[in-house]
Protein backbone atom coordinates (compact mmCIF):
# COMPACT_ATOMS: atom_id res chain seq x y z
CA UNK A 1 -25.35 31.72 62.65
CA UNK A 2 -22.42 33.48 61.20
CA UNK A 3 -20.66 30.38 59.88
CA UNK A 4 -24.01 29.30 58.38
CA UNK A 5 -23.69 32.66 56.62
CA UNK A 6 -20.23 31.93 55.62
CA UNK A 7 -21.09 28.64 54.30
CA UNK A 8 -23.87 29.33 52.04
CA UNK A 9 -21.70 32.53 50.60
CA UNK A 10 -18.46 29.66 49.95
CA UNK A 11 -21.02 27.37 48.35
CA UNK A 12 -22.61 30.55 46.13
CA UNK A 13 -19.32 31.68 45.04
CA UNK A 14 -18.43 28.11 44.21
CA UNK A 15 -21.34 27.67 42.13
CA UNK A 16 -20.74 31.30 40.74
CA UNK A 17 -17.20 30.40 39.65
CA UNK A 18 -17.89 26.98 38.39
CA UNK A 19 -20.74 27.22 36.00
CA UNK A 20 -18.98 29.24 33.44
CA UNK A 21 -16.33 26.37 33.33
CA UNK A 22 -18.63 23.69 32.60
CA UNK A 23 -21.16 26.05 30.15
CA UNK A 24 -17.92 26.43 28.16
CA UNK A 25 -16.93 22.40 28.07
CA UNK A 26 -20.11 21.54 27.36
CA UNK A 27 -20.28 24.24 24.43
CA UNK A 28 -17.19 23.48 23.19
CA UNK A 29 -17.95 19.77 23.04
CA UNK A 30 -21.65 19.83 21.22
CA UNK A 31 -19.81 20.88 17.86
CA UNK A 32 -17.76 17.56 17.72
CA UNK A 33 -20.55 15.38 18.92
CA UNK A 34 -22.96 16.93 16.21
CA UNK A 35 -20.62 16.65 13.22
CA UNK A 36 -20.80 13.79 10.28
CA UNK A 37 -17.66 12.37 11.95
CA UNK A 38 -18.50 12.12 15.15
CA UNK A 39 -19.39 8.23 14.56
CA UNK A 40 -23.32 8.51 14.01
CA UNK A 41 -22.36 5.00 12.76
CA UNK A 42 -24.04 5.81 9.58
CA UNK A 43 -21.41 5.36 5.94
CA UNK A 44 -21.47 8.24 3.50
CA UNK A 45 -23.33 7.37 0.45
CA UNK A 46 -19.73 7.29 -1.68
CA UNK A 47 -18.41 5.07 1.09
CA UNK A 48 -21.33 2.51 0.54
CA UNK A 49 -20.70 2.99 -3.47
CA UNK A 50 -16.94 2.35 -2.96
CA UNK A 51 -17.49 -0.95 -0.39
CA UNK A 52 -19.96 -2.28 -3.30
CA UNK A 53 -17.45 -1.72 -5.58
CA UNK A 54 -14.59 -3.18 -3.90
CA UNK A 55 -16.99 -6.16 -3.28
CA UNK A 56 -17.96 -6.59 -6.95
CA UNK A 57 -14.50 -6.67 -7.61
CA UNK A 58 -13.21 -9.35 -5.26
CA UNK A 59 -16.22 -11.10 -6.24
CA UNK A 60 -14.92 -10.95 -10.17
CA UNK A 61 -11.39 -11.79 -8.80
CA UNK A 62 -9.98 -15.60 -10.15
CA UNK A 63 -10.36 -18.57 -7.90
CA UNK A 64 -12.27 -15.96 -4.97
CA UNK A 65 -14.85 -16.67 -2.87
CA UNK A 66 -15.94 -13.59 -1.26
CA UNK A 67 -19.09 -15.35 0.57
CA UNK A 68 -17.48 -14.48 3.89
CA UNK A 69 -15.61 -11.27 3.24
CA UNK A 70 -17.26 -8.16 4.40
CA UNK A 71 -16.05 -4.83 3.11
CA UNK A 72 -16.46 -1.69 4.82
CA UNK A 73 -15.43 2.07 3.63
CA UNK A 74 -14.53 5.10 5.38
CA UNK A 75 -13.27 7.82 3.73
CA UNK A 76 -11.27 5.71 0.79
CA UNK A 77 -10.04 3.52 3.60
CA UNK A 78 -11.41 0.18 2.92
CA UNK A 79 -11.50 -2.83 5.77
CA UNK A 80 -11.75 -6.18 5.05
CA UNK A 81 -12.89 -8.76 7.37
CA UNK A 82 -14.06 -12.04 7.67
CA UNK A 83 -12.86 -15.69 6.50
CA UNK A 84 -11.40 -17.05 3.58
CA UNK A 85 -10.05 -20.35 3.02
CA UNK A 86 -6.58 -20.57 1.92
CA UNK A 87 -3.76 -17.91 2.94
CA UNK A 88 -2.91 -16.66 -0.46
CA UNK A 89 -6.10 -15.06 -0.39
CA UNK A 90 -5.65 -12.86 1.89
CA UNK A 91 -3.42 -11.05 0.22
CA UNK A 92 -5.05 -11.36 -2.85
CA UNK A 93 -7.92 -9.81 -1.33
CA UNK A 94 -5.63 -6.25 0.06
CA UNK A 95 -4.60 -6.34 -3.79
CA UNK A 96 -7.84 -6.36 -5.55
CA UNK A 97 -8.73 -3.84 -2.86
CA UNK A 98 -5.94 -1.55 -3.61
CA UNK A 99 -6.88 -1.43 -7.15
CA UNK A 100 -10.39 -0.08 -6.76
CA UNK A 101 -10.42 3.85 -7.81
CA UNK A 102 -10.89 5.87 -4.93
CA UNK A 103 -9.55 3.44 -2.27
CA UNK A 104 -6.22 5.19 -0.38
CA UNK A 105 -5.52 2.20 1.81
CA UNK A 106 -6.77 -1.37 2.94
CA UNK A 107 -7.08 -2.39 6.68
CA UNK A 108 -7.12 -6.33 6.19
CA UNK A 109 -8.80 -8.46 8.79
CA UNK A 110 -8.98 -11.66 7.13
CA UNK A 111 -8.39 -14.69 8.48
CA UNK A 112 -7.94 -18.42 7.13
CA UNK A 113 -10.88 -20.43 8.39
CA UNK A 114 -10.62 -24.49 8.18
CA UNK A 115 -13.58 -26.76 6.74
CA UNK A 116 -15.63 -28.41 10.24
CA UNK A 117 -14.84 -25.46 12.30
């Protein structure tokens, strides 16, 4: 009966000294998770604005076909990805990018695709 007593007072004092441990995780966690940043997968309305812009200008660039490019912008960071068919393009692409106002930098996934693939 006494190490029943025991027991339950261990698992008490267990439960007493844990729970302020995890209040103040959880606590210091739901500031992060609630923030714009925190990926609610959702672009800023000046980061749709600068992918359409981007995209208007590759799509006014000579000799580019921007039917399979897809921009996306985060924060003036601007990723390109998708297919285009011949390699000078690619680059071409990062360029035209780079000269948008208000991009800072160009992530550039594109890749050459062949004809029957």
């Amino acid at each position: 009966m006494k190490a029943c007593n025991v027991a339950k007072l261990i698992v008490i004092m267990g439960c007493v000294t844990l729970t302020p441990n995890v209040y103040a995780q959880a606590a210091s966690a739901m500031p992060m998770a609630s923030s714009p940043a925190a990926g609610s997968g959702k672009a800023a309305p000046t980061d749709k604005q600068l992918a359409r812009d981007v995209r208007k200008a590759l799509s006014k660039a000579p000799n580019f076909n921007v039917s399979n490019v897809f921009v996306k912008a985060r924060g003036g960071v601007v990723t390109l990805s998708g297919s285009v068919p011949d390699g000078p393009q690619i680059q071409q692409a990062a360029d035209v990018a780079m000269g948008v106002p208000g991009v800072t930098s160009v992530s550039n996934h594109l890749t050459i695709y062949t004809k029957g693939y």
